[in-house]
Protein backbone atom coordinates (compact mmCIF):
# COMPACT_ATOMS: atom_id res chain seq x y z
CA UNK A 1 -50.99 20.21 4.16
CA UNK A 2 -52.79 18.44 1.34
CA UNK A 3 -52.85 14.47 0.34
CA UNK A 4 -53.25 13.74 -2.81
CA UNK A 5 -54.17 10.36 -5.03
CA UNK A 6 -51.74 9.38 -7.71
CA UNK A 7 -54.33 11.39 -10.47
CA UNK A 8 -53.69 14.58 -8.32
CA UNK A 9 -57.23 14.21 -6.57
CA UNK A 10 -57.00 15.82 -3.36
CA UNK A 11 -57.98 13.47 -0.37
CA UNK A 12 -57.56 15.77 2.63
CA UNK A 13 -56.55 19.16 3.48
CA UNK A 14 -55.51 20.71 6.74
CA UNK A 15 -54.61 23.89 7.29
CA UNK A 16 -51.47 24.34 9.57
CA UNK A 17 -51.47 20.87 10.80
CA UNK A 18 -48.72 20.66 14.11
CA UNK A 19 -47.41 17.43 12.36
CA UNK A 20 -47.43 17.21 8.36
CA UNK A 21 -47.51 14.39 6.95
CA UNK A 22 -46.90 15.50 3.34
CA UNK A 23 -44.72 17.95 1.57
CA UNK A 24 -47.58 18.99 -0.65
CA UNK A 25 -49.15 22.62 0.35
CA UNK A 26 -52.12 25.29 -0.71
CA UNK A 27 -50.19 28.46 -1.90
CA UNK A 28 -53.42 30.17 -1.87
CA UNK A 29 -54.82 29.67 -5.72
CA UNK A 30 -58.01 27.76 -5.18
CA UNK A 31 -61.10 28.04 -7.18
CA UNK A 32 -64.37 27.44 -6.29
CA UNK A 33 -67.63 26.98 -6.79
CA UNK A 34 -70.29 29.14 -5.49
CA UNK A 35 -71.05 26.27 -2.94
CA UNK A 36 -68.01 27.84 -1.06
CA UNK A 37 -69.88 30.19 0.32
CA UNK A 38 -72.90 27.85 1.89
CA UNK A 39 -69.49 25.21 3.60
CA UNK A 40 -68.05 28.72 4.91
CA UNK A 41 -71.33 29.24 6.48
CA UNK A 42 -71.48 26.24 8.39
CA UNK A 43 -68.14 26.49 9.80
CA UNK A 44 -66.90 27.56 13.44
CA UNK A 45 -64.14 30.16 14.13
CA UNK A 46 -60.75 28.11 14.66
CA UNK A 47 -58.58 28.14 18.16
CA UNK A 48 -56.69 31.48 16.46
CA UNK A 49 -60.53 33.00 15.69
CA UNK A 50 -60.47 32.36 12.18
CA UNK A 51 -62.50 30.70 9.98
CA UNK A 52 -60.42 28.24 7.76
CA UNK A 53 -61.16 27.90 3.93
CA UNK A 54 -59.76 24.23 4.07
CA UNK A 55 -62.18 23.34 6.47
CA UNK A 56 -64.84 24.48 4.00
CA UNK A 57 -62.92 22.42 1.10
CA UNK A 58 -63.16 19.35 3.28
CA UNK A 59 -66.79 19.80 3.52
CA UNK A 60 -67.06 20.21 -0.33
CA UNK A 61 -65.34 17.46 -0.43
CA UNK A 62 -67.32 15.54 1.80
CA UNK A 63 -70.18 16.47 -0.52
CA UNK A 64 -69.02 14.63 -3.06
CA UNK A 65 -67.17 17.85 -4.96
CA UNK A 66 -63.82 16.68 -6.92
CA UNK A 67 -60.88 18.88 -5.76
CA UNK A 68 -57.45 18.62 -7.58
CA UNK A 69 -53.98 19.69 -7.51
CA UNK A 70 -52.31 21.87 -10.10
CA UNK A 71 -48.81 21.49 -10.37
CA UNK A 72 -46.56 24.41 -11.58
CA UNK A 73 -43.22 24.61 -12.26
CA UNK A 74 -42.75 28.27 -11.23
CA UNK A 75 -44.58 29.63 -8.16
CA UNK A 76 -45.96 32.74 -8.47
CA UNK A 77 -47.14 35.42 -5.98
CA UNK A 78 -50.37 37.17 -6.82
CA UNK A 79 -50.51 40.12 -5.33
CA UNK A 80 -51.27 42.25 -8.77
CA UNK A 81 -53.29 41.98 -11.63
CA UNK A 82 -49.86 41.13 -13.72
CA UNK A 83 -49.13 38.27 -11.33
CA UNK A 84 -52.59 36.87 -11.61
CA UNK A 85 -52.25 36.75 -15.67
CA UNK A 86 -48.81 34.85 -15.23
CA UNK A 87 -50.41 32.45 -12.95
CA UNK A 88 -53.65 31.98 -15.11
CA UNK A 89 -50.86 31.02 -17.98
CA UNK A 90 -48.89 28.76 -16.21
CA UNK A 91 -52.21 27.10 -15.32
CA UNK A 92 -53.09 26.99 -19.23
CA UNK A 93 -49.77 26.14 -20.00
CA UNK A 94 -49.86 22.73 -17.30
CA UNK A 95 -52.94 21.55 -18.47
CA UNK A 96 -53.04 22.04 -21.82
CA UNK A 97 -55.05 24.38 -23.22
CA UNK A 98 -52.62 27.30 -25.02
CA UNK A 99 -52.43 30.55 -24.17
């Protein structure tokens, strides 16, 4: 689940939460700065025995780091390398920037 400002600034993100409060979700498309890595290490393994990339957004976020939303019109799967280009244009497309 992810809350968002009205600029598309992500406030929170929870990963499977029992209750959501918004209709907004990750689809698994993030990028990231190499600081990832140093919130993943910090983190505990979950209930299920996971460790949770959202978790290590929040603390990004709690660093200060801006995270947004992209909005798409057309959701795409990337499982291939095909998939990824489609995705990487729809992203150009939404913000702007051409092909």
């Amino acid at each position: 689940m992810i809350r968002a400002d009205e600029t598309g600034g992500v406030t929170r993100i929870v990963e499977k939460p029992a209750e959501p409060s918004s209709t907004f979700v990750a689809t698994g498309w993030y990028i990231l700065p190499a600081d990832v890595f140093h919130a993943c290490a910090l983190l505990r393994l979950s209930a299920e025995g996971e460790y949770q990339l959202s978790e290590a957004v929040g603390l990004l976020m709690r660093a200060g780091y801006k995270v947004e939303t992209v909005r798409l019109g057309e959701r795409v799967n990337v499982n291939t390398s095909e998939d990824v280009e489609r995705a990487s244009e729809l992203v150009r497309e939404e913000s702007g920037t051409g092909s």
